[in-house]
N, C-alpha and C. Protein backbone atom coordinates (compact mmCIF):
# COMPACT_ATOMS: atom_id res chain seq x y z
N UNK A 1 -5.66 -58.06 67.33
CA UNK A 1 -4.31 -57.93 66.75
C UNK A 1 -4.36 -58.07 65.23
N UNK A 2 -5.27 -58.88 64.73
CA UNK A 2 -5.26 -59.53 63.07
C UNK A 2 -5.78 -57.78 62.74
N UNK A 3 -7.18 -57.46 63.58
CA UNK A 3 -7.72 -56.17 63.15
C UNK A 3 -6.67 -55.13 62.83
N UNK A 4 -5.58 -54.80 63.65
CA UNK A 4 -4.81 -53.79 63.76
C UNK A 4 -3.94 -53.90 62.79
N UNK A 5 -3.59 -55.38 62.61
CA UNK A 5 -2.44 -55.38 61.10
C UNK A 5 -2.95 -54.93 60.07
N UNK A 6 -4.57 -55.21 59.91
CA UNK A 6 -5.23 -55.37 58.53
C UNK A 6 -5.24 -53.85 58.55
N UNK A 7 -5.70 -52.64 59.59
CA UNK A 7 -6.07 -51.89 59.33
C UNK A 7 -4.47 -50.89 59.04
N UNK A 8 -3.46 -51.72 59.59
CA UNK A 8 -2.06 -50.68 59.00
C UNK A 8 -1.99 -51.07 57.84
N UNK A 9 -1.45 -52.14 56.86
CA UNK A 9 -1.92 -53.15 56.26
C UNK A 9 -2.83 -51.53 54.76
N UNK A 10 -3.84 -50.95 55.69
CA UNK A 10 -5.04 -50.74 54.65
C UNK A 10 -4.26 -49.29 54.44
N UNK A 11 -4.02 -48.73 56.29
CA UNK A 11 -2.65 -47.28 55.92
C UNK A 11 -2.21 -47.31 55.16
N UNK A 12 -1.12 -48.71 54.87
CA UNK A 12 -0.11 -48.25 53.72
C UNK A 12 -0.15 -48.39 52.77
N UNK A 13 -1.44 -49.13 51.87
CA UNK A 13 -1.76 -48.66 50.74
C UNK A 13 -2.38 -47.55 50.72
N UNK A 14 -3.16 -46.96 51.53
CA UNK A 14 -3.45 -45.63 51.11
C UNK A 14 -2.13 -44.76 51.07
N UNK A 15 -1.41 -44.35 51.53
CA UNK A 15 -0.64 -44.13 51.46
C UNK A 15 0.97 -43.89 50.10
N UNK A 16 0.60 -45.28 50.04
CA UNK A 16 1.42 -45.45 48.85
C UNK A 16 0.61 -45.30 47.60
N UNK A 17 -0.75 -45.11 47.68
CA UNK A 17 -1.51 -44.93 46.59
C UNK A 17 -1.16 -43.23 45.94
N UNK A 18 -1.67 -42.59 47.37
CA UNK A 18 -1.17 -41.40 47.92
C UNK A 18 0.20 -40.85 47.24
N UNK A 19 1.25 -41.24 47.25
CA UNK A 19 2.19 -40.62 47.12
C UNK A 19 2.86 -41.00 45.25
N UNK A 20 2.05 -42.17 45.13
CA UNK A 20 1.45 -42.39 43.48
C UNK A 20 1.21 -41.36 42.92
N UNK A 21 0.29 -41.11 43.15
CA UNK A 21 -1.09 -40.27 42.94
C UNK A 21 -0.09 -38.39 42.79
N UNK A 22 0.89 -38.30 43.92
CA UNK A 22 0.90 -37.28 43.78
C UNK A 22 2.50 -37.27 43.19
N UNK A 23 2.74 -38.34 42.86
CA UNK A 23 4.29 -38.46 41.65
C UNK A 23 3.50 -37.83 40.77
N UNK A 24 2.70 -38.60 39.95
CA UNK A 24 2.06 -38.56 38.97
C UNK A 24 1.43 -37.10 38.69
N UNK A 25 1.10 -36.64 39.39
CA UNK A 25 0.45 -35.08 39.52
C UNK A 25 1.68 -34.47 39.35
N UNK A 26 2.56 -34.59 39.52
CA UNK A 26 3.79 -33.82 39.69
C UNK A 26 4.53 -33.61 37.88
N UNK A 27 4.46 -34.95 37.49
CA UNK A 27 4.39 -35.31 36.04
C UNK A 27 4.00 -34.60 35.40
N UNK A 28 2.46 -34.87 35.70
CA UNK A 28 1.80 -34.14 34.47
C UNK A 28 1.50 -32.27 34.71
N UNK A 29 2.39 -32.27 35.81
CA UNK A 29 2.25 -30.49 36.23
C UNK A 29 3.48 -29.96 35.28
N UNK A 30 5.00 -30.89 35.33
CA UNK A 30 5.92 -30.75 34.46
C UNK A 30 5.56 -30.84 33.29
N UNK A 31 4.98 -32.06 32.57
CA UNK A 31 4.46 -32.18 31.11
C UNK A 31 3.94 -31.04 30.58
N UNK A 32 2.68 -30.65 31.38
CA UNK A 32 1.84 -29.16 31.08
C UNK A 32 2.59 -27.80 31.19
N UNK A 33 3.84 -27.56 32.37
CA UNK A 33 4.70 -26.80 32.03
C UNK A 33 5.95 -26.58 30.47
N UNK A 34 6.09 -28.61 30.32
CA UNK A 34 6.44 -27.85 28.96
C UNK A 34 5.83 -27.67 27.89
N UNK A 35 4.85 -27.71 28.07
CA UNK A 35 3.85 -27.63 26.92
C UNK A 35 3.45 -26.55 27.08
N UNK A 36 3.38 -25.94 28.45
CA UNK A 36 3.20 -24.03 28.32
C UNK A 36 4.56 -23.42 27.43
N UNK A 37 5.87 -24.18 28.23
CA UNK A 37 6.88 -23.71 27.38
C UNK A 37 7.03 -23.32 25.95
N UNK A 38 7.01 -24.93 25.64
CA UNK A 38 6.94 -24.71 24.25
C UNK A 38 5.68 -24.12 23.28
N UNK A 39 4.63 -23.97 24.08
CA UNK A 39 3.68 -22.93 23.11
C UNK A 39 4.02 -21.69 23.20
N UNK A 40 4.74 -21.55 24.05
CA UNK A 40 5.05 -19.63 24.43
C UNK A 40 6.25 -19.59 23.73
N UNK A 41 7.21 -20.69 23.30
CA UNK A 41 8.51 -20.23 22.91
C UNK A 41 7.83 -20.60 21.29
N UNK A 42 6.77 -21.67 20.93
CA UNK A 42 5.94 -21.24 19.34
C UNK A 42 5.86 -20.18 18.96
N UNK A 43 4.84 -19.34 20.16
CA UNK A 43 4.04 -18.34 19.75
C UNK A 43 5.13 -16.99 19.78
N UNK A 44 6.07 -17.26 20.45
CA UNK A 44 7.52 -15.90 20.26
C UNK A 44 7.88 -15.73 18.31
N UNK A 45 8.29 -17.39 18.27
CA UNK A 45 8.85 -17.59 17.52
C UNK A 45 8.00 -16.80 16.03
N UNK A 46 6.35 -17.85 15.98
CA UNK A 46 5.81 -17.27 15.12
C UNK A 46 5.42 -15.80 14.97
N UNK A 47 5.69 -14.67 15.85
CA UNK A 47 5.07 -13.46 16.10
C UNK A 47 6.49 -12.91 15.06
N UNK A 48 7.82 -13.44 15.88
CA UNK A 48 8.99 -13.03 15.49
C UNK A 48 8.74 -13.31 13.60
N UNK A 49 8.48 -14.40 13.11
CA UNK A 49 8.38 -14.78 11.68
C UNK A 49 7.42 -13.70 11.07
N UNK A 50 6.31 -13.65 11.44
CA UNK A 50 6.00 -13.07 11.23
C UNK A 50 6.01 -11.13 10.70
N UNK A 51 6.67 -10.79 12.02
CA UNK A 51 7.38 -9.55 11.56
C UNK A 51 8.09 -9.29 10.50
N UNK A 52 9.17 -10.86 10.56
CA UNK A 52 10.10 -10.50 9.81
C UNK A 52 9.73 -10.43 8.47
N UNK A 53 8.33 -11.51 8.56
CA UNK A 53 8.07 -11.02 7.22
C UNK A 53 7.65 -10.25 6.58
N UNK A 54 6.52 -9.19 7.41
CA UNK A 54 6.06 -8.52 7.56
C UNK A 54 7.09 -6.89 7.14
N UNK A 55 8.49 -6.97 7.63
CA UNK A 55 9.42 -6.11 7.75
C UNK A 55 9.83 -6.65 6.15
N UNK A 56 9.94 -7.99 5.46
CA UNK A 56 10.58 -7.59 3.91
C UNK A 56 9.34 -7.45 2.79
N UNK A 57 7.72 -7.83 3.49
CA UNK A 57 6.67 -7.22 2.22
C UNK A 57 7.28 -5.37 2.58
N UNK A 58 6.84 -4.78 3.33
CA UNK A 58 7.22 -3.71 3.75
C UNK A 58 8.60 -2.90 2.86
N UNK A 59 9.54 -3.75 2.65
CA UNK A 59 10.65 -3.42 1.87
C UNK A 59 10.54 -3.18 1.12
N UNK A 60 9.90 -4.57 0.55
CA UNK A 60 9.55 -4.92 -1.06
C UNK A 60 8.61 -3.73 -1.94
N UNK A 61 7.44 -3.32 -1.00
CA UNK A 61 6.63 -2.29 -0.95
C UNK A 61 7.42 -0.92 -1.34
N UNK A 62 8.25 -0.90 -0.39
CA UNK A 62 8.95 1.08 -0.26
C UNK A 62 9.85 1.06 -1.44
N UNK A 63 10.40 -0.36 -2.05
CA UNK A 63 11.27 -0.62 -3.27
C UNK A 63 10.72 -0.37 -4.77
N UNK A 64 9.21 -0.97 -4.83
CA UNK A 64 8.85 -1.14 -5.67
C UNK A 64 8.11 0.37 -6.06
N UNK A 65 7.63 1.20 -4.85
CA UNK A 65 6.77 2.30 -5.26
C UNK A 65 8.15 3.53 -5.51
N UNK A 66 9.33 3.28 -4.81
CA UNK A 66 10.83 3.99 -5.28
C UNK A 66 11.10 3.99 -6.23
N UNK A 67 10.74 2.76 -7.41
CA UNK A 67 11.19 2.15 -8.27
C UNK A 67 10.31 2.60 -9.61
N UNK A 68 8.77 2.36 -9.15
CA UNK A 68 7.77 3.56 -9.91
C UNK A 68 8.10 4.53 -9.74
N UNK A 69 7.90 4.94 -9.19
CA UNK A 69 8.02 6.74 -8.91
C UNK A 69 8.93 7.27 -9.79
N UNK A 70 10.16 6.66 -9.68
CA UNK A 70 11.42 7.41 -10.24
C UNK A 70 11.17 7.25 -12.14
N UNK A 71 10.59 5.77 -12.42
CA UNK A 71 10.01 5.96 -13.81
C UNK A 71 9.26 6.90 -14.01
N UNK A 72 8.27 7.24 -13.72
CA UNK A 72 7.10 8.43 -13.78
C UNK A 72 7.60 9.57 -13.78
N UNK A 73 8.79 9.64 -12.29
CA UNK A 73 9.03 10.86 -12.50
C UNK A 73 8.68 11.64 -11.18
N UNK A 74 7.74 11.41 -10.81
CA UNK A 74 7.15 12.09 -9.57
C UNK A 74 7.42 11.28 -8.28
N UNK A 75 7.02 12.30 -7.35
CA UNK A 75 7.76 11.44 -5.46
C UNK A 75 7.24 10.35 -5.44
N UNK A 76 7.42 9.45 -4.33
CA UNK A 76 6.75 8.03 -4.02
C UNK A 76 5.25 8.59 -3.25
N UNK A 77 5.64 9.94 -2.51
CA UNK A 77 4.17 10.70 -1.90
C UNK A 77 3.51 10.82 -2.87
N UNK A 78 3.55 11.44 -4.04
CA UNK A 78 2.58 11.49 -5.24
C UNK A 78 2.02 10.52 -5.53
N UNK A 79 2.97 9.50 -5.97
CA UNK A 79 2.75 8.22 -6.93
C UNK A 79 1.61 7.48 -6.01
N UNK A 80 1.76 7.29 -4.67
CA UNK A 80 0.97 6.51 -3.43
C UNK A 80 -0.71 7.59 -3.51
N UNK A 81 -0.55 8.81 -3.43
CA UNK A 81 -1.59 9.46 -3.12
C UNK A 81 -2.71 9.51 -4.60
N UNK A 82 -1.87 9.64 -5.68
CA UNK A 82 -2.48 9.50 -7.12
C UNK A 82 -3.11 7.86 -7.40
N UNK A 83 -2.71 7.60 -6.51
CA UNK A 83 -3.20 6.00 -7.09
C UNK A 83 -4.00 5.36 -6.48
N UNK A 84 -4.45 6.46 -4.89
CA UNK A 84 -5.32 6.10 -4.09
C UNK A 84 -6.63 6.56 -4.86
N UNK A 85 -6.07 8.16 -5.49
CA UNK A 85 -7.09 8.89 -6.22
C UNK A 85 -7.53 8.23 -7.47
N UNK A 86 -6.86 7.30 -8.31
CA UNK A 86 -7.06 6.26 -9.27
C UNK A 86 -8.47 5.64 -8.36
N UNK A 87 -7.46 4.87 -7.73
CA UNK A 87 -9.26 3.72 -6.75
C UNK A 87 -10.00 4.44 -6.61
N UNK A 88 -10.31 5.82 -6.07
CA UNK A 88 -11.02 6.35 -5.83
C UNK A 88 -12.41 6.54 -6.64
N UNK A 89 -11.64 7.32 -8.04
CA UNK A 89 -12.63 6.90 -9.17
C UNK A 89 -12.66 5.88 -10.08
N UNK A 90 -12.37 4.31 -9.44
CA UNK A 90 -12.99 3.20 -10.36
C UNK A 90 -11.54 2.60 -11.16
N UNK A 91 -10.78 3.36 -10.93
CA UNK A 91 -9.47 3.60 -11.78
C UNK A 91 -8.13 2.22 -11.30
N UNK A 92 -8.06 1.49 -12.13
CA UNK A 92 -6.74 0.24 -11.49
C UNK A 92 -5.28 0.84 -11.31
N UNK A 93 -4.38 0.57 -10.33
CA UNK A 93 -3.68 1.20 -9.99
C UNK A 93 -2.54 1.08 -11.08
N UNK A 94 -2.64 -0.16 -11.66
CA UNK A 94 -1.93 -0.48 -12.95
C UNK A 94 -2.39 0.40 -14.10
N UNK A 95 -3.50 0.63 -14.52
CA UNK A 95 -4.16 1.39 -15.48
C UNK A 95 -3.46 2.86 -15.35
N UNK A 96 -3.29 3.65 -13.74
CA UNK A 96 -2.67 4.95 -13.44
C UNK A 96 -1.34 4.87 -14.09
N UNK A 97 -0.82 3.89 -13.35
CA UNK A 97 0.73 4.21 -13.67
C UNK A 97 0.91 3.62 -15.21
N UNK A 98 0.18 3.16 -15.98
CA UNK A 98 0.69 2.77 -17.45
C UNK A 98 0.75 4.59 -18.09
N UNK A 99 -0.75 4.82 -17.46
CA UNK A 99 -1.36 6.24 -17.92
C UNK A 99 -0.48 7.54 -18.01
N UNK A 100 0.06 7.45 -16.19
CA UNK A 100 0.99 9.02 -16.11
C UNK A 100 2.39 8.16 -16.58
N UNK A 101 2.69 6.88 -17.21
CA UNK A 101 3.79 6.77 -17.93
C UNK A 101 4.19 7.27 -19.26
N UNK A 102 3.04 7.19 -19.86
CA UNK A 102 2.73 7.58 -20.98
C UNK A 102 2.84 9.21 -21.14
N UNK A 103 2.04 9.81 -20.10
CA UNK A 103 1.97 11.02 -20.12
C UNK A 103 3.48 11.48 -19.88
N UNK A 104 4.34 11.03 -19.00
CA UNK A 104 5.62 10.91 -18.71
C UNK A 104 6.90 11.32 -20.00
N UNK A 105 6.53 10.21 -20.83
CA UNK A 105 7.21 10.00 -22.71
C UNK A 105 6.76 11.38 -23.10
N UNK A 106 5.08 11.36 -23.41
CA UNK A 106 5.06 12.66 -24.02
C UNK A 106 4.90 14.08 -23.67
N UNK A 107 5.48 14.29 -22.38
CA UNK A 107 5.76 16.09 -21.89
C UNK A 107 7.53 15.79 -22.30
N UNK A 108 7.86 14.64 -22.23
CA UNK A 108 9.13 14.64 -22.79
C UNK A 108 9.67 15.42 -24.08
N UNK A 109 8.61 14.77 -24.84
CA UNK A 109 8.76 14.99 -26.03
C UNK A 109 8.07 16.07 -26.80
N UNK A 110 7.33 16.61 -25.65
CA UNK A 110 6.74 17.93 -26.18
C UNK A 110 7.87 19.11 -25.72
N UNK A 111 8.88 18.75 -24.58
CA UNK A 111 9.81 19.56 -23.94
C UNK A 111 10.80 20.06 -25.31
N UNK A 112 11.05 19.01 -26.50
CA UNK A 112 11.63 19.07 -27.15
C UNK A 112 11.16 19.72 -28.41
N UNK A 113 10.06 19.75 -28.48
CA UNK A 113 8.74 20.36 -29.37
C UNK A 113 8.36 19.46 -30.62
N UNK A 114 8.28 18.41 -30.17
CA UNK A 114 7.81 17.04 -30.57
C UNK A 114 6.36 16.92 -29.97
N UNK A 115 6.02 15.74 -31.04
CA UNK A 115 4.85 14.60 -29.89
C UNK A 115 3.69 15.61 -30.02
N UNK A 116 2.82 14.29 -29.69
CA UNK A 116 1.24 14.80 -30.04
C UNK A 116 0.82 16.07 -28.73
N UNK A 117 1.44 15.91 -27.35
CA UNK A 117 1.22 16.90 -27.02
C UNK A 117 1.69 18.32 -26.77
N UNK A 118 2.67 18.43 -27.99
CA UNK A 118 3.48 19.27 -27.84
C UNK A 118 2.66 20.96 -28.63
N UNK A 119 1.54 20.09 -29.78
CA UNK A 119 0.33 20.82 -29.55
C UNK A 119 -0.78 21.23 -28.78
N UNK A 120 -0.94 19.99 -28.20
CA UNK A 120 -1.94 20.58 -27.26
C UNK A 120 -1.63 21.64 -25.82
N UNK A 121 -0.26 21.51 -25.39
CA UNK A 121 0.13 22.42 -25.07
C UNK A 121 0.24 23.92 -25.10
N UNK A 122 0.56 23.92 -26.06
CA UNK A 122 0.47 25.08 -26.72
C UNK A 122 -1.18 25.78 -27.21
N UNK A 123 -1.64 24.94 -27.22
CA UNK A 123 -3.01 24.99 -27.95
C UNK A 123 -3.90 25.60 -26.39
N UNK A 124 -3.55 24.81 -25.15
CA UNK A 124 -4.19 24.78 -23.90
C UNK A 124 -3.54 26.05 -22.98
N UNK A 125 -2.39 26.66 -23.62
CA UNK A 125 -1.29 27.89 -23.05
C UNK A 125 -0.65 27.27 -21.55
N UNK A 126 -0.49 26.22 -21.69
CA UNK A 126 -0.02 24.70 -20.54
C UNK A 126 1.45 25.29 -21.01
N UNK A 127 2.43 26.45 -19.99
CA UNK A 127 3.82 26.26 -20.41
C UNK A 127 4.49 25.19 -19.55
N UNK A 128 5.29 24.67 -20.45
CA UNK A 128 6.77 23.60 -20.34
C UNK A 128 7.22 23.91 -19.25
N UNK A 129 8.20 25.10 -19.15
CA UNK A 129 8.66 25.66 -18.29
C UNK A 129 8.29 26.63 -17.33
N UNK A 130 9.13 26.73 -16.00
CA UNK A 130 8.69 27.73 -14.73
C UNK A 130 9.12 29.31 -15.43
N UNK A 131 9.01 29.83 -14.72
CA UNK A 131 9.45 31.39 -14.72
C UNK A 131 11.32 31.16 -14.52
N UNK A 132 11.88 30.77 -14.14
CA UNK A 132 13.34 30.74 -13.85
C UNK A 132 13.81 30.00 -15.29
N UNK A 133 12.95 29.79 -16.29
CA UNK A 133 13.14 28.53 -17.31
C UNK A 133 13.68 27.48 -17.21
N UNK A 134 13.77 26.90 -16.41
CA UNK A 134 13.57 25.20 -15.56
C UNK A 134 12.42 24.53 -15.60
N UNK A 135 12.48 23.36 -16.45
CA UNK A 135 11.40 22.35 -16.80
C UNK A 135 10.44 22.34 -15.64
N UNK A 136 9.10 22.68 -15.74
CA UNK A 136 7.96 22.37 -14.57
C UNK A 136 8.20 20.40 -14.53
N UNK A 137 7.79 20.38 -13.35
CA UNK A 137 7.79 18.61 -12.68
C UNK A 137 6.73 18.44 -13.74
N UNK A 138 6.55 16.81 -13.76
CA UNK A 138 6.04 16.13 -14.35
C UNK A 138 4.61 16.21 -13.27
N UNK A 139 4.37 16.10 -11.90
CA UNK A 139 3.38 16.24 -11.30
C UNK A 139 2.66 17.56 -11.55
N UNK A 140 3.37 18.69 -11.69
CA UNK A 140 3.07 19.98 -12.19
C UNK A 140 1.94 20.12 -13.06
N UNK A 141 2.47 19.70 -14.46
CA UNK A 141 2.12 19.40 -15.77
C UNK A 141 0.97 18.67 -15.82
N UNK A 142 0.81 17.75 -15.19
CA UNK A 142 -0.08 16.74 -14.30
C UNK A 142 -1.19 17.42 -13.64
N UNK A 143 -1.28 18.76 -12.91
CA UNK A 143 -2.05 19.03 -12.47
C UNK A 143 -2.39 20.15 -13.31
N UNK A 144 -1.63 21.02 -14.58
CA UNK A 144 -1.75 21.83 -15.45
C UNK A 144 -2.64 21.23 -16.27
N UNK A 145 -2.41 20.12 -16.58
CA UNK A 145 -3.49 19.27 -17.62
C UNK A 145 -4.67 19.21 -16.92
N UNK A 146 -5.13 18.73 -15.60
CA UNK A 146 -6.04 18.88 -15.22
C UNK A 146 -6.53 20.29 -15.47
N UNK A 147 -6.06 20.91 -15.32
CA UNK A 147 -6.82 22.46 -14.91
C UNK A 147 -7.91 22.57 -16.39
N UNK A 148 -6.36 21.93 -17.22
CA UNK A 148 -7.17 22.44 -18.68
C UNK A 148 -8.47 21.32 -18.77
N UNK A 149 -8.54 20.21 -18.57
CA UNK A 149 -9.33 19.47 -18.84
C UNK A 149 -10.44 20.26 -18.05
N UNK A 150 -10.47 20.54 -16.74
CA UNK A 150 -11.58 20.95 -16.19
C UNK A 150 -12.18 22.14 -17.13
N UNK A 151 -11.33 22.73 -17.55
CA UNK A 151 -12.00 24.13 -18.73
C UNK A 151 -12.52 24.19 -19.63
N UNK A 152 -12.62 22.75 -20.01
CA UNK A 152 -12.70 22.59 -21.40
C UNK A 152 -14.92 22.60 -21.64
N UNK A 153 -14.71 23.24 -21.76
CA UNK A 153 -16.86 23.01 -22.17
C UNK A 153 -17.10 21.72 -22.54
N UNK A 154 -16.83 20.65 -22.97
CA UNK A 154 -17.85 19.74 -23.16
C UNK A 154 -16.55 18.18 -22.91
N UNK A 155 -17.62 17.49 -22.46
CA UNK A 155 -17.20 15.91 -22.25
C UNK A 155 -16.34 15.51 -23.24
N UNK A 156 -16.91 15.55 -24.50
CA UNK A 156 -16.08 15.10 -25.46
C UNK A 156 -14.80 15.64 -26.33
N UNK A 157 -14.45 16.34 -25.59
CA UNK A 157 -13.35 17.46 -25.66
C UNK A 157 -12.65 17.19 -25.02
N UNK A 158 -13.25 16.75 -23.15
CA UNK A 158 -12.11 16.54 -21.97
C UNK A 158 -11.36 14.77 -22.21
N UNK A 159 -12.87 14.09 -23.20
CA UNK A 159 -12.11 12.65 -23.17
C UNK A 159 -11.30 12.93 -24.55
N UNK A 160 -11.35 13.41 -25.28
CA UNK A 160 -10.26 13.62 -26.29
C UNK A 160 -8.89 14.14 -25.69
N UNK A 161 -8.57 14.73 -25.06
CA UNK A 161 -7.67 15.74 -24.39
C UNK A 161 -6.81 14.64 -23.56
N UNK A 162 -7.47 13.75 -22.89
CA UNK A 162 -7.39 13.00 -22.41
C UNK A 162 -6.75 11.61 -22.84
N UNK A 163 -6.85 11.13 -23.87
CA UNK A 163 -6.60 10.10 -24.91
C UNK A 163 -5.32 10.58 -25.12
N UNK A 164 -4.97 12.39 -25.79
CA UNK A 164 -4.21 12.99 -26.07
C UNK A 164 -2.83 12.42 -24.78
N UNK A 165 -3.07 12.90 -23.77
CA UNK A 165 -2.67 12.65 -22.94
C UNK A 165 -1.81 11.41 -22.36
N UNK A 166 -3.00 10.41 -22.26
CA UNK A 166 -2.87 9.02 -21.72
C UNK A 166 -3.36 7.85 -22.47
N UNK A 167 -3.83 8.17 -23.78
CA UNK A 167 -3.59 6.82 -24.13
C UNK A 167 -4.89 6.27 -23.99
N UNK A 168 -4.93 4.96 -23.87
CA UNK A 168 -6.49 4.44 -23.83
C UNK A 168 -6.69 4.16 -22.09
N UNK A 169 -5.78 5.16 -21.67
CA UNK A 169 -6.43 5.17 -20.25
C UNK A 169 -7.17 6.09 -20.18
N UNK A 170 -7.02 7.31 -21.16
CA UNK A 170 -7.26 8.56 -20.58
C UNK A 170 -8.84 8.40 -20.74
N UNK A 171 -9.68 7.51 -20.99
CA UNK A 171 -11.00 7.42 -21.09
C UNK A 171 -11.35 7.16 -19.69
N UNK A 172 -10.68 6.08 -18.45
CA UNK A 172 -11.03 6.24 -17.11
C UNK A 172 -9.92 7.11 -16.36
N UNK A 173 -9.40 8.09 -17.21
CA UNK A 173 -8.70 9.13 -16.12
C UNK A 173 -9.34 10.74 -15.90
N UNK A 174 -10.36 10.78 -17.24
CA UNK A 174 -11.13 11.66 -17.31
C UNK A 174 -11.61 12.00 -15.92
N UNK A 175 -12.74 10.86 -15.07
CA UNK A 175 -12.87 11.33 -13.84
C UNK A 175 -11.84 11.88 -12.76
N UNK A 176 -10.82 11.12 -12.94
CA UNK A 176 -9.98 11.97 -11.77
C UNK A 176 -9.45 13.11 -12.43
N UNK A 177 -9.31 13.18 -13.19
CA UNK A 177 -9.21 14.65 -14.02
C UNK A 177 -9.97 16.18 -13.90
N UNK A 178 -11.34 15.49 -14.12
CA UNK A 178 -12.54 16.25 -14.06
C UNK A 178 -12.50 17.83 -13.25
N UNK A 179 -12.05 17.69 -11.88
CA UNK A 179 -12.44 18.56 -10.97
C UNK A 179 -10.61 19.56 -11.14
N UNK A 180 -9.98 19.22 -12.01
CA UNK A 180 -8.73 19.84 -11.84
C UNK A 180 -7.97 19.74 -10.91
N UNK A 181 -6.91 20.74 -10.84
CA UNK A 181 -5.70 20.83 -9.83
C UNK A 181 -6.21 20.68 -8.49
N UNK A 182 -7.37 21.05 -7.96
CA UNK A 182 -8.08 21.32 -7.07
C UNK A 182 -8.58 19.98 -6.49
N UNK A 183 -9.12 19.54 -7.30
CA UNK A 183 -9.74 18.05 -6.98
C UNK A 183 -8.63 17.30 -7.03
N UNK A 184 -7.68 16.93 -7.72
CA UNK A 184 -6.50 16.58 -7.29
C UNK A 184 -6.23 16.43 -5.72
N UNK A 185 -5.70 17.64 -5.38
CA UNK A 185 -5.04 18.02 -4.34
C UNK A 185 -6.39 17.35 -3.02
N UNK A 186 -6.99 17.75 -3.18
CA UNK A 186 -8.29 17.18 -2.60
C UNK A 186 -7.98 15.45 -2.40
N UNK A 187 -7.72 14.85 -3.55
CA UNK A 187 -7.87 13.27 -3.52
C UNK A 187 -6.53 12.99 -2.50
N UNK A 188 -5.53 14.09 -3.20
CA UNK A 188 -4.06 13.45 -1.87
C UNK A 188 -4.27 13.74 -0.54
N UNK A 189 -5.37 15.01 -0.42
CA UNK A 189 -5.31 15.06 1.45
C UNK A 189 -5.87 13.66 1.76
N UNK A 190 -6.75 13.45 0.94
CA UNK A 190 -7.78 12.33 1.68
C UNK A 190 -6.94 11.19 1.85
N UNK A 191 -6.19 10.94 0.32
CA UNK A 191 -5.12 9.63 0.86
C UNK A 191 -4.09 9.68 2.11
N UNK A 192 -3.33 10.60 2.26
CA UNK A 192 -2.68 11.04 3.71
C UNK A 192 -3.61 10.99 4.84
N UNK A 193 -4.64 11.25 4.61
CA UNK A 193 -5.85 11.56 5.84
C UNK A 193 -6.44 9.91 6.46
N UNK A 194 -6.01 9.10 5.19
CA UNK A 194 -6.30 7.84 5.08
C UNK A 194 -5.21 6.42 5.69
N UNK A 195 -4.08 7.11 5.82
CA UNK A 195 -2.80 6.75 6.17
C UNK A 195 -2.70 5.36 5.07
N UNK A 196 -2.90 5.94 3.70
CA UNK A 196 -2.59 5.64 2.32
C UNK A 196 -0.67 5.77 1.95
N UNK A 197 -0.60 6.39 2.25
CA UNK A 197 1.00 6.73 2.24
C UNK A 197 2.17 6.34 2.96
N UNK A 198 2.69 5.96 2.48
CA UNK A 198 3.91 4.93 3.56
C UNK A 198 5.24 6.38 3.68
């Protein structure tokens, strides 16, 4: 009889150990559920931050190259593809756009028959205007200058022309210059080809 108590006695602590044992499991199955929770409602959150921030560099981006462009003169497609063609040859993207700013002022002022390149224009048979007599684009002119630079017989002619042009950029714009309208057009497929262009 003592045997039989001791051994219920031993049941019901196992038992109650037992149902311990599986509170406790139950606990820490909830605990670990919210801790799945809340890492999944983190990781929403940070993906979401992320975008969003992601969505105003992005803004800031399409604002600021809108914002060039329209100084220069030429599309935001140009301005993006010319500046890939800048890196391309060695060229800072800041250095481009000071460069075709410059160049920018003086087709201005050669339009008017001013300004240092209002000779070389003339000098290079680079006309101002289209056939309808409507000012050629500034990208135009841009790739007219190239043509001439590429024609020109000797180096030190194309970096003079060049200076003419741009200033103390035009000493690293010479290379993207070099190959003309052609090589140009060449550097923008590659930037589009590059998904360079927003």
């Amino acid at each position: 009889d003592a045997q039989l108590q001791k051994f219920q006695r031993t049941v019901n602590t196992l038992n109650k150990n037992a149902k311990a044992s599986a509170t406790q499991m139950k606990r820490m199955g909830d605990s670990m559920n919210k801790v799945g929770n809340l890492a999944r409602t983190a990781a929403v959150s940070l993906a979401a931050m992320f975008s969003v921030n992601q969505v105003k560099s992005a803004i800031a981006f399409a604002d600021a190259i809108g914002k060039t462009a329209e100084k220069l003169g030429i599309s935001t497609d140009a301005l993006q593809e010319y500046r890939f063609a800048a890196e391309q040859t060695g060229v800072s993207q800041q250095a481009f756009d000071v460069g075709f700013q410059r160049f920018t002022r003086r087709t201005a002022e050669a339009a008017k028959g001013t300004g240092v390149l209002a000779k070389e224009f003339k000098a290079l048979n680079i006309a101002l205007a289209n056939s309808d007599g409507t000012l050629k684009s500034n990208e135009q002119l841009f790739k007219d200058y190239a043509d001439a630079i590429k024609g020109t017989a000797s180096s030190s002619e194309q970096l003079r022309l060049a200076f003419a042009a741009f200033d103390t950029e035009g000493a690293a714009l010479v290379n993207l210059l070099r190959d003309g309208a052609e090589g140009l057009e060449r550097f923008q497929q590659a930037a589009r080809d590059a998904g360079a262009v927003m």
